[in-house]
PDB file of N, CA and C in Angstrom:
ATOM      1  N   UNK A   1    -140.445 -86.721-155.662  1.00  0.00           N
ATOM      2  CA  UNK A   1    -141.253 -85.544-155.428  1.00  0.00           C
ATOM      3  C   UNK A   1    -141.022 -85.057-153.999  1.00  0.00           C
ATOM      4  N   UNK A   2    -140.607 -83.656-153.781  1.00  0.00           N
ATOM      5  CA  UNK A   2    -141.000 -83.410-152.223  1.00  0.00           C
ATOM      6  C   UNK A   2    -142.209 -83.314-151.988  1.00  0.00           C
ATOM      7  N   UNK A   3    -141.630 -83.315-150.508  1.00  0.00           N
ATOM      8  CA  UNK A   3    -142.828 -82.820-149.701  1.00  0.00           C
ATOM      9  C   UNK A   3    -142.953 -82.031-149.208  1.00  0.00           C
ATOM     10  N   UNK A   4    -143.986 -81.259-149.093  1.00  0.00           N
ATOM     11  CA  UNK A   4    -144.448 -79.537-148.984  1.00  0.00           C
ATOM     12  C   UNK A   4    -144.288 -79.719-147.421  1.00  0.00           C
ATOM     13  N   UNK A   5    -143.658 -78.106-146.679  1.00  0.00           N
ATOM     14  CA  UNK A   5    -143.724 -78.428-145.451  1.00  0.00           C
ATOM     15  C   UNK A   5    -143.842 -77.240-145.255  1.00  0.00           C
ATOM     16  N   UNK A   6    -145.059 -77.095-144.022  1.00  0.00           N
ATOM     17  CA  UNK A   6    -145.503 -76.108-143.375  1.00  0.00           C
ATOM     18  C   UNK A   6    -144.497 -75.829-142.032  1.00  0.00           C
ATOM     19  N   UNK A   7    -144.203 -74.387-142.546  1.00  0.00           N
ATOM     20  CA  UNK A   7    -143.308 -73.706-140.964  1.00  0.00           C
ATOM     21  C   UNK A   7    -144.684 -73.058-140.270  1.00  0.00           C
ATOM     22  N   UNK A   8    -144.910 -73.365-138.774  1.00  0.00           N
ATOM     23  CA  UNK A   8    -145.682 -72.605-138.438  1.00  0.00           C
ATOM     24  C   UNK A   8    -145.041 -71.704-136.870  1.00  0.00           C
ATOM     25  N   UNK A   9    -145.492 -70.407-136.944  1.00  0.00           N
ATOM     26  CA  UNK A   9    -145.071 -70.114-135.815  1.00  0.00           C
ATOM     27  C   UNK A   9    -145.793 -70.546-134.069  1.00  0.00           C
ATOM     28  N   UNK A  10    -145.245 -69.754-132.858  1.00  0.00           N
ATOM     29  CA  UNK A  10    -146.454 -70.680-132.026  1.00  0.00           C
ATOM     30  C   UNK A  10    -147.785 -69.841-131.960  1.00  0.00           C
ATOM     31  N   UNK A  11    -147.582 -68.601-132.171  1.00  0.00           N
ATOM     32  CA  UNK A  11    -149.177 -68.090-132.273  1.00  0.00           C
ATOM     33  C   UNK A  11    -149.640 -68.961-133.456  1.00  0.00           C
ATOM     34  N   UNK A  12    -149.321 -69.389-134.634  1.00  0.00           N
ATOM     35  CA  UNK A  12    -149.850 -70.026-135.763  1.00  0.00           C
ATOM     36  C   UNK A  12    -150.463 -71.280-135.216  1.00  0.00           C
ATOM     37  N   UNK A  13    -149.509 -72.258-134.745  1.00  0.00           N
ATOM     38  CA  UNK A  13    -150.006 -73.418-134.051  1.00  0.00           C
ATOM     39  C   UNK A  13    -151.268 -72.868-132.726  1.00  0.00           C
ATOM     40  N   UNK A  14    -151.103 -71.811-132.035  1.00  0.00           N
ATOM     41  CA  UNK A  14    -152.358 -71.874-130.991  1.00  0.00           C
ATOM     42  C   UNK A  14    -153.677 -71.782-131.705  1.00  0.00           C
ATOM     43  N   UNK A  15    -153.286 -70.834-133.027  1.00  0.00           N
ATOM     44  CA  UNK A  15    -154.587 -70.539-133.305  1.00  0.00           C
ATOM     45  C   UNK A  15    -155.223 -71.776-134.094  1.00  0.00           C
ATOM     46  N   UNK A  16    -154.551 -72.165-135.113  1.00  0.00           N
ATOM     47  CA  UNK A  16    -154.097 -73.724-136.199  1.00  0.00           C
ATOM     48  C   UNK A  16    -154.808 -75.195-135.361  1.00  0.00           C
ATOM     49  N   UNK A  17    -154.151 -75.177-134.830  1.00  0.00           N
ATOM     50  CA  UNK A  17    -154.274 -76.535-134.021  1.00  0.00           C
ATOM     51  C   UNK A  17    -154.433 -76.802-132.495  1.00  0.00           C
ATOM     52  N   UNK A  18    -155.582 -77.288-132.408  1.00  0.00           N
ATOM     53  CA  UNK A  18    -156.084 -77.994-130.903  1.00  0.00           C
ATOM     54  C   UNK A  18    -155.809 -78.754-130.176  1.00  0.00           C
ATOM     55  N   UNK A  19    -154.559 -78.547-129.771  1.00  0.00           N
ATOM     56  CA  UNK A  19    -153.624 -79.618-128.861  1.00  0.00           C
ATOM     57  C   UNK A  19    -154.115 -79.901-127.498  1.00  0.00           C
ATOM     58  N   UNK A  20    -154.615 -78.617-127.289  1.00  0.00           N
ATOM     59  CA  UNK A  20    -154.859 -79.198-125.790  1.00  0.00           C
ATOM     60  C   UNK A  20    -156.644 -80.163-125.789  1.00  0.00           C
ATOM     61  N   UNK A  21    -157.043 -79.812-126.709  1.00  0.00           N
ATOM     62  CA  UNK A  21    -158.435 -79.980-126.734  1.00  0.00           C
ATOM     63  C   UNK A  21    -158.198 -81.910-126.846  1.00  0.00           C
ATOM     64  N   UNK A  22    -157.187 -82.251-127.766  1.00  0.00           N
ATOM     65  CA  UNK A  22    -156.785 -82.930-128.121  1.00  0.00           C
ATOM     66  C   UNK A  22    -156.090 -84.013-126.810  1.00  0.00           C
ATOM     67  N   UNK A  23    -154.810 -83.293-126.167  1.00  0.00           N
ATOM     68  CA  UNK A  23    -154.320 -83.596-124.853  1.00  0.00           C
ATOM     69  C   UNK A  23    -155.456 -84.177-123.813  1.00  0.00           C
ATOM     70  N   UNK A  24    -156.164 -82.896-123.505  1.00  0.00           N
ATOM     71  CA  UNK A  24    -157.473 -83.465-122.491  1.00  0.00           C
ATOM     72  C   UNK A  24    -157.825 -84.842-123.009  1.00  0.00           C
ATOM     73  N   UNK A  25    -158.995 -84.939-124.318  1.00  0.00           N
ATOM     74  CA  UNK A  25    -159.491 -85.808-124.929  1.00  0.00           C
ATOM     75  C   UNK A  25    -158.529 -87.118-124.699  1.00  0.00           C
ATOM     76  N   UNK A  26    -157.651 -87.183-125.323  1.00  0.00           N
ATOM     77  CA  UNK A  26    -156.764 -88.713-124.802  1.00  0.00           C
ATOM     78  C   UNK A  26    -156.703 -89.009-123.628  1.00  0.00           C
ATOM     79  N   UNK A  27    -156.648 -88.227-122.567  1.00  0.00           N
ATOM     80  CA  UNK A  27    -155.657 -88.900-121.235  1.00  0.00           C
ATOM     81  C   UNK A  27    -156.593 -88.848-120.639  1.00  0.00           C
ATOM     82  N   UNK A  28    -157.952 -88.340-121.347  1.00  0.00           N
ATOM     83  CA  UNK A  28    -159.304 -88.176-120.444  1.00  0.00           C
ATOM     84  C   UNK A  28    -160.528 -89.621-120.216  1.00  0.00           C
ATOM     85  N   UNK A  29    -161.021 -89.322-119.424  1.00  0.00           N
ATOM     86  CA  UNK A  29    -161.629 -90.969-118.998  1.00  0.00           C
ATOM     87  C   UNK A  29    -162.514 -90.937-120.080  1.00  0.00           C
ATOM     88  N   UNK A  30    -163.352 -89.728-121.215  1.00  0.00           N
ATOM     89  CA  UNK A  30    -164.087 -90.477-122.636  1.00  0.00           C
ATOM     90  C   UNK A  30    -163.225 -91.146-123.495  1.00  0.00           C
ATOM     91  N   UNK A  31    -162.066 -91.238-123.338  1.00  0.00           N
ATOM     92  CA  UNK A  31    -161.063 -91.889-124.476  1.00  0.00           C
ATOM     93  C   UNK A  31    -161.259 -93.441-124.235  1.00  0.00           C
ATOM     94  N   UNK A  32    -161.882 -93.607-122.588  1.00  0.00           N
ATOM     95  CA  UNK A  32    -161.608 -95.711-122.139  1.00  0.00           C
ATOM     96  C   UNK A  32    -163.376 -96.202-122.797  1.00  0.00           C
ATOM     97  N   UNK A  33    -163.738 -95.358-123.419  1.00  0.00           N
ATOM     98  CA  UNK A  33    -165.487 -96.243-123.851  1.00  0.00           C
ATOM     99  C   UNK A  33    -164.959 -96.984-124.746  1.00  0.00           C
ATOM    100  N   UNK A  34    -166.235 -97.506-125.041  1.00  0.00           N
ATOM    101  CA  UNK A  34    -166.312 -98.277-126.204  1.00  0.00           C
ATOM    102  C   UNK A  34    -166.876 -98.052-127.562  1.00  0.00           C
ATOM    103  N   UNK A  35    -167.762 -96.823-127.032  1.00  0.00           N
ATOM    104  CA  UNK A  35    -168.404 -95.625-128.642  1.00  0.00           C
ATOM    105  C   UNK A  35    -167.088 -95.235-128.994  1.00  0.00           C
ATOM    106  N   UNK A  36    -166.333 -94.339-128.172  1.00  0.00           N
ATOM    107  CA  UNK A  36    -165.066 -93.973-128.775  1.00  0.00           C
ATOM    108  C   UNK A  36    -164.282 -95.079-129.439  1.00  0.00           C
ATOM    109  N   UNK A  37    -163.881 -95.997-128.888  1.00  0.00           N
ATOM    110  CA  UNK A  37    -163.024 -97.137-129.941  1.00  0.00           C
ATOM    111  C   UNK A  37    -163.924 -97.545-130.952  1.00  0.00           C
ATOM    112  N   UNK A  38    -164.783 -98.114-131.325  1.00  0.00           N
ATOM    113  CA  UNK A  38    -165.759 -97.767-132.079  1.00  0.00           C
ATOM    114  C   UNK A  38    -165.152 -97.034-133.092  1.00  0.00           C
ATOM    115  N   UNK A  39    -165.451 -95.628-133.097  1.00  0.00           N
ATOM    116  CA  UNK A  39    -165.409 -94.324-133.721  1.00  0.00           C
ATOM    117  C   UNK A  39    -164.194 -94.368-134.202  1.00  0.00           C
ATOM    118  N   UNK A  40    -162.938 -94.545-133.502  1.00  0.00           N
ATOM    119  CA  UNK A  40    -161.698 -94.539-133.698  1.00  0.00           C
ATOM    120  C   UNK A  40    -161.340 -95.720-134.653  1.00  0.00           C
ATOM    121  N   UNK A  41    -161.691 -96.890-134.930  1.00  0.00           N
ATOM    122  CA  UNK A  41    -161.221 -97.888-135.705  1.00  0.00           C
ATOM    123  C   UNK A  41    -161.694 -97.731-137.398  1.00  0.00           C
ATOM    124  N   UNK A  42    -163.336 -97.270-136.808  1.00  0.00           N
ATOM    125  CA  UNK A  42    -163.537 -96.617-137.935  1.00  0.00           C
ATOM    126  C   UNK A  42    -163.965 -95.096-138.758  1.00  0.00           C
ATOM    127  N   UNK A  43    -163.100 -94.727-138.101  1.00  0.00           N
ATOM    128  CA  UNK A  43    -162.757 -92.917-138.496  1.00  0.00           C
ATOM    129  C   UNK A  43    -160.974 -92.759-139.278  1.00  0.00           C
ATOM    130  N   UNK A  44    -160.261 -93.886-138.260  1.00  0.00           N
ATOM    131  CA  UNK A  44    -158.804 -93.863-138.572  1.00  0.00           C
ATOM    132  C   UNK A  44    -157.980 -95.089-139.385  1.00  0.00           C
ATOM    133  N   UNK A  45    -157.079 -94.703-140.304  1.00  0.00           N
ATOM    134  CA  UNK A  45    -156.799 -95.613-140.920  1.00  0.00           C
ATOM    135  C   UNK A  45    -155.286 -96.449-139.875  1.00  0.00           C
ATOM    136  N   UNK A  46    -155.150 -97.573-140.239  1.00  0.00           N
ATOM    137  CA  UNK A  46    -153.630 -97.830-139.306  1.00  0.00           C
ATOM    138  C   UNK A  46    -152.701 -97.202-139.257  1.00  0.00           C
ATOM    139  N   UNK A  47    -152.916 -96.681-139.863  1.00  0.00           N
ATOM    140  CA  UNK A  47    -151.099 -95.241-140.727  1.00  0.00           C
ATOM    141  C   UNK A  47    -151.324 -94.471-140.047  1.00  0.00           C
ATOM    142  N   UNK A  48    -152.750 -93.871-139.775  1.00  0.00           N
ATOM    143  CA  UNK A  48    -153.096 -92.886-139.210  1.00  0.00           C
ATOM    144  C   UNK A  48    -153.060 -93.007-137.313  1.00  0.00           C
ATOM    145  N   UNK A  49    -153.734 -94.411-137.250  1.00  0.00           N
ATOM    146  CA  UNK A  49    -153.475 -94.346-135.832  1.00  0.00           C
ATOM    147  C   UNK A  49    -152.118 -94.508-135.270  1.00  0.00           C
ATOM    148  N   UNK A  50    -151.625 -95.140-135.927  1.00  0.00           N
ATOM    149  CA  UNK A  50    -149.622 -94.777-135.589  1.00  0.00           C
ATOM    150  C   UNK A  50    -149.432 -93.540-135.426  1.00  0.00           C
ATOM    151  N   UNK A  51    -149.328 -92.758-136.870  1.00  0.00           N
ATOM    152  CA  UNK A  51    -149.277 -91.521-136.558  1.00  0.00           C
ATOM    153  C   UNK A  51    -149.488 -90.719-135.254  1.00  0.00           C
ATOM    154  N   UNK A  52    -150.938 -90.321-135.119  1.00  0.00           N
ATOM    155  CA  UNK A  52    -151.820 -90.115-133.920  1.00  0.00           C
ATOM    156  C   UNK A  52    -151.108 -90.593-132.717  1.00  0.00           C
ATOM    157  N   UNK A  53    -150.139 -91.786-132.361  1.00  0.00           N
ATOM    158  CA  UNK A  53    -149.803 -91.630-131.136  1.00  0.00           C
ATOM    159  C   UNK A  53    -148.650 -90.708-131.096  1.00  0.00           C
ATOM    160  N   UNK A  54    -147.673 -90.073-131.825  1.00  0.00           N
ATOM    161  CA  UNK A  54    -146.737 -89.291-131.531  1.00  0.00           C
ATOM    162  C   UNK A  54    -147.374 -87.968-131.786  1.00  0.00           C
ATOM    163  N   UNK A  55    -148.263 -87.361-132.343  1.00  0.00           N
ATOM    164  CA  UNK A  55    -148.894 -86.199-132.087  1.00  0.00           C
ATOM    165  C   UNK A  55    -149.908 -86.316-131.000  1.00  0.00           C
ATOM    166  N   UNK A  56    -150.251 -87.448-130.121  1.00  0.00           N
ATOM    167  CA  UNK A  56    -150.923 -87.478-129.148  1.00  0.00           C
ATOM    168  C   UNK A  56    -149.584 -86.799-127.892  1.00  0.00           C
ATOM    169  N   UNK A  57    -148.075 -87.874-127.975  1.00  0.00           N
ATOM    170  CA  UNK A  57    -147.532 -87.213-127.244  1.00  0.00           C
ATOM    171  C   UNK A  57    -147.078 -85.655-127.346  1.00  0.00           C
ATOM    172  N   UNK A  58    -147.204 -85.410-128.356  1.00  0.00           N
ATOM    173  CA  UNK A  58    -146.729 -83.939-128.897  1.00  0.00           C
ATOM    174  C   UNK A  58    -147.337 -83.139-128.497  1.00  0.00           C
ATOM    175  N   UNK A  59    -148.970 -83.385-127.931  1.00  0.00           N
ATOM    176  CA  UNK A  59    -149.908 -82.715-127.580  1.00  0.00           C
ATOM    177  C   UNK A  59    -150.019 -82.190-126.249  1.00  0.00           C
ATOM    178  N   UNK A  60    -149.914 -83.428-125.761  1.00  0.00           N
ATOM    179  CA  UNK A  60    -149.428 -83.533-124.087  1.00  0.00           C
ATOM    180  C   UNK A  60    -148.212 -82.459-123.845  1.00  0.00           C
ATOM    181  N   UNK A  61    -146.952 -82.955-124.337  1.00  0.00           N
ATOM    182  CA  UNK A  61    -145.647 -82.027-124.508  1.00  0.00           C
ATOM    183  C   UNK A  61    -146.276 -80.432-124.152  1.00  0.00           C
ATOM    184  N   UNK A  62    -147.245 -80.390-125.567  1.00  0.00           N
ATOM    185  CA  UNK A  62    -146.887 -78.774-125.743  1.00  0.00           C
ATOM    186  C   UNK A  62    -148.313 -78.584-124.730  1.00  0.00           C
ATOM    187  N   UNK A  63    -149.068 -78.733-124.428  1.00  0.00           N
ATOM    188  CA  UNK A  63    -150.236 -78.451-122.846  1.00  0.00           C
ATOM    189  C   UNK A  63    -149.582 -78.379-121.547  1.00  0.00           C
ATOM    190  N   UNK A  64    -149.454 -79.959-120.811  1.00  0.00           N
ATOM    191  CA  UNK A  64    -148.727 -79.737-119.515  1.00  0.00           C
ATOM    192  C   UNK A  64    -147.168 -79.681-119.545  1.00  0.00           C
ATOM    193  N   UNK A  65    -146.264 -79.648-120.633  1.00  0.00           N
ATOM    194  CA  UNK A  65    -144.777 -80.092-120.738  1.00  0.00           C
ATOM    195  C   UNK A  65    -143.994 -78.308-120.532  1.00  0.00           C
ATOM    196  N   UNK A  66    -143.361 -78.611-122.025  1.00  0.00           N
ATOM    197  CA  UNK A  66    -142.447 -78.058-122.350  1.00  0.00           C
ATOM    198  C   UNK A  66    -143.308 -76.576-123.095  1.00  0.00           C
ATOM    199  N   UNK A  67    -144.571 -76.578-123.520  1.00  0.00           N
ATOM    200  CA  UNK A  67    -144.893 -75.800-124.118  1.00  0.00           C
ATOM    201  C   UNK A  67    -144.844 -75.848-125.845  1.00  0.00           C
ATOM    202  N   UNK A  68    -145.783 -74.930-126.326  1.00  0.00           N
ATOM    203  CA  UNK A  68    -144.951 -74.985-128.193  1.00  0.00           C
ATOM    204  C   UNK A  68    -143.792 -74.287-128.445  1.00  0.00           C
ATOM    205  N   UNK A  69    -143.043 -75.033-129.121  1.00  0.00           N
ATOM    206  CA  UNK A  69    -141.608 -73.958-129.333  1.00  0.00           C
ATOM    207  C   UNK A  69    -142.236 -72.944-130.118  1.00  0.00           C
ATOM    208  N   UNK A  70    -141.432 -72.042-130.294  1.00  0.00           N
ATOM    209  CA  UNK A  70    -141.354 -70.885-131.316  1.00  0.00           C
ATOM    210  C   UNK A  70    -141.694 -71.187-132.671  1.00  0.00           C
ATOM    211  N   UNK A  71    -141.000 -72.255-133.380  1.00  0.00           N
ATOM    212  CA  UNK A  71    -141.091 -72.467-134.447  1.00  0.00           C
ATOM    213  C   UNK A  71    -141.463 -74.028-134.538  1.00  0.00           C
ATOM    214  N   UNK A  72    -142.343 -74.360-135.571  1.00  0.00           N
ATOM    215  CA  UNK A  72    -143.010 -75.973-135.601  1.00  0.00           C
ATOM    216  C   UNK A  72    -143.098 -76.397-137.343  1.00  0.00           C
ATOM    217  N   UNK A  73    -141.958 -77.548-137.557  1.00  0.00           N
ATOM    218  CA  UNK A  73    -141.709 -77.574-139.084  1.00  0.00           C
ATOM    219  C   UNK A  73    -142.804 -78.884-139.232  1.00  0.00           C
ATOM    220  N   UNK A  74    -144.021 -79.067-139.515  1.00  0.00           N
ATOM    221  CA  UNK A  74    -144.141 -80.240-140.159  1.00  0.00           C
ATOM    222  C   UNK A  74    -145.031 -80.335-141.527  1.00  0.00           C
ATOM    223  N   UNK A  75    -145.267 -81.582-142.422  1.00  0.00           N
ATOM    224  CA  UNK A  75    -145.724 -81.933-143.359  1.00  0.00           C
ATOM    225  C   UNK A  75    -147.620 -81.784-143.629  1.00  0.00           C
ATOM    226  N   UNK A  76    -147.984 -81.049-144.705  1.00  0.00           N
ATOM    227  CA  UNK A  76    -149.326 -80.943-144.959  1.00  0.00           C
ATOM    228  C   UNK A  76    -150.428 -81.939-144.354  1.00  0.00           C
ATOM    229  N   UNK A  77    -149.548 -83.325-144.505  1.00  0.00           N
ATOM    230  CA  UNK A  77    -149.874 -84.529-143.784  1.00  0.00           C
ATOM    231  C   UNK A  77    -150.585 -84.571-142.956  1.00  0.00           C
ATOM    232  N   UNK A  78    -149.770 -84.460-141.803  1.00  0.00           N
ATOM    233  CA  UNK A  78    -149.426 -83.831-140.393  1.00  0.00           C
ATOM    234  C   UNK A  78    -150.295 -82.724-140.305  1.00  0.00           C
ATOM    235  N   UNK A  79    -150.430 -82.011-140.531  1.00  0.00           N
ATOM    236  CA  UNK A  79    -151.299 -80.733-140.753  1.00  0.00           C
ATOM    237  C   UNK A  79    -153.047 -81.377-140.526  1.00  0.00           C
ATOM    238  N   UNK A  80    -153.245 -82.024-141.604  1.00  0.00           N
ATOM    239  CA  UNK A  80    -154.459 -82.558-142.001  1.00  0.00           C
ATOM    240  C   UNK A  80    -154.987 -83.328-140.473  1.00  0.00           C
ATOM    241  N   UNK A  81    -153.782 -84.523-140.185  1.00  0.00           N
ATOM    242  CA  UNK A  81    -154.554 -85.197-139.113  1.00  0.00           C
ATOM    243  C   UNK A  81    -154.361 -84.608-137.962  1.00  0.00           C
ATOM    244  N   UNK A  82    -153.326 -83.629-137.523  1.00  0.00           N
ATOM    245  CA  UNK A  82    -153.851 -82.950-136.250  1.00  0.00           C
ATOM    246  C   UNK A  82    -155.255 -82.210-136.550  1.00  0.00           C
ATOM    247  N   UNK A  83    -155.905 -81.623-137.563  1.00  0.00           N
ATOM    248  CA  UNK A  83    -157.579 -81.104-138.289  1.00  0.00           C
ATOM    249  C   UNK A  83    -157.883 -82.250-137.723  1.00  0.00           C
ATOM    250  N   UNK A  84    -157.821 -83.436-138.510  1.00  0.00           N
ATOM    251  CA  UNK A  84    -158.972 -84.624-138.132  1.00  0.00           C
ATOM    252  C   UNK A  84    -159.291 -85.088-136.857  1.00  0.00           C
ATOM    253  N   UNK A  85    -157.846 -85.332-136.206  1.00  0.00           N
ATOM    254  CA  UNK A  85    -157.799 -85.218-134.692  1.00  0.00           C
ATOM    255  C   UNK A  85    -158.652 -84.600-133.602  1.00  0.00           C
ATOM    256  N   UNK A  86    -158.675 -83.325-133.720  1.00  0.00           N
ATOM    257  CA  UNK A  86    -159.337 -82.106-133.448  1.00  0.00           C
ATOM    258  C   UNK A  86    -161.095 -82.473-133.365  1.00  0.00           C
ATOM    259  N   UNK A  87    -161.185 -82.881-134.661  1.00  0.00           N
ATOM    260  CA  UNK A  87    -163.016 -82.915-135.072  1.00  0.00           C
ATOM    261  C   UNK A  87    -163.175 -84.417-134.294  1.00  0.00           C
ATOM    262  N   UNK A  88    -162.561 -85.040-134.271  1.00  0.00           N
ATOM    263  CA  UNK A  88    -162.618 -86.537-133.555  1.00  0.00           C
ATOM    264  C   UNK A  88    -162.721 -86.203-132.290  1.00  0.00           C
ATOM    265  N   UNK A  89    -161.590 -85.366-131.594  1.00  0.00           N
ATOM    266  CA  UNK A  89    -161.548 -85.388-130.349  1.00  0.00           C
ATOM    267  C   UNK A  89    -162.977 -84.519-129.528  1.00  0.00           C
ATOM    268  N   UNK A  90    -163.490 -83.432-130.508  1.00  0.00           N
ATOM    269  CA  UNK A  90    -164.703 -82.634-129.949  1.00  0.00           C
ATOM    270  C   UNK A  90    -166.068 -83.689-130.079  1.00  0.00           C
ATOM    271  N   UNK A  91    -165.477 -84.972-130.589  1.00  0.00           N
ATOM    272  CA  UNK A  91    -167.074 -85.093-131.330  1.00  0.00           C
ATOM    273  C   UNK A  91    -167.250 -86.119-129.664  1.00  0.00           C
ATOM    274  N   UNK A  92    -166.178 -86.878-129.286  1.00  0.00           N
ATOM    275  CA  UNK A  92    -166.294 -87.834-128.199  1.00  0.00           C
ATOM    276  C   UNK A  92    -166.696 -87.405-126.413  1.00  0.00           C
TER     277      UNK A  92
END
């Protein structure tokens, strides 16, 4: 079976997805508690927290880096947990 894959452009991704909200949130001093790990062990599955660290760097990338490219190919997947990400990262 494939897998469905979302092209998004970068206005799509600014409006789509909360990278920086996301960026801050990690590298930020609420990420070292212990409510947050907490929250995180049980909000995220192991697949998921793997995941989560290369869209953590991806996040970073596209805030203080390189920026979002033009064009951003990834999986519904992917889609979903940068969403979950997002609601995790506002709630901490």
């Amino acid at each position: 079976m494939a897998k469905i894959m979302l092209v998004m452009t970068h206005e799509e991704v600014d409006t789509n997805i909360a990278y920086s909200l996301i960026c801050f949130s990690r590298y930020g001093s609420a990420w070292d508690t212990g409510r947050r790990r907490r929250a995180w062990l049980a909000n995220f599955t192991e697949e998921e927290r793997r995941a989560a660290c290369r869209l953590f760097k991806q996040a970073r990338g596209w805030t203080v880096g390189r920026g979002v490219p033009d064009k951003v190919t990834m999986t519904e997947k992917t889609f979903c947990l940068w969403r979950k990400l997002a609601e995790f990262c506002a709630s901490i």
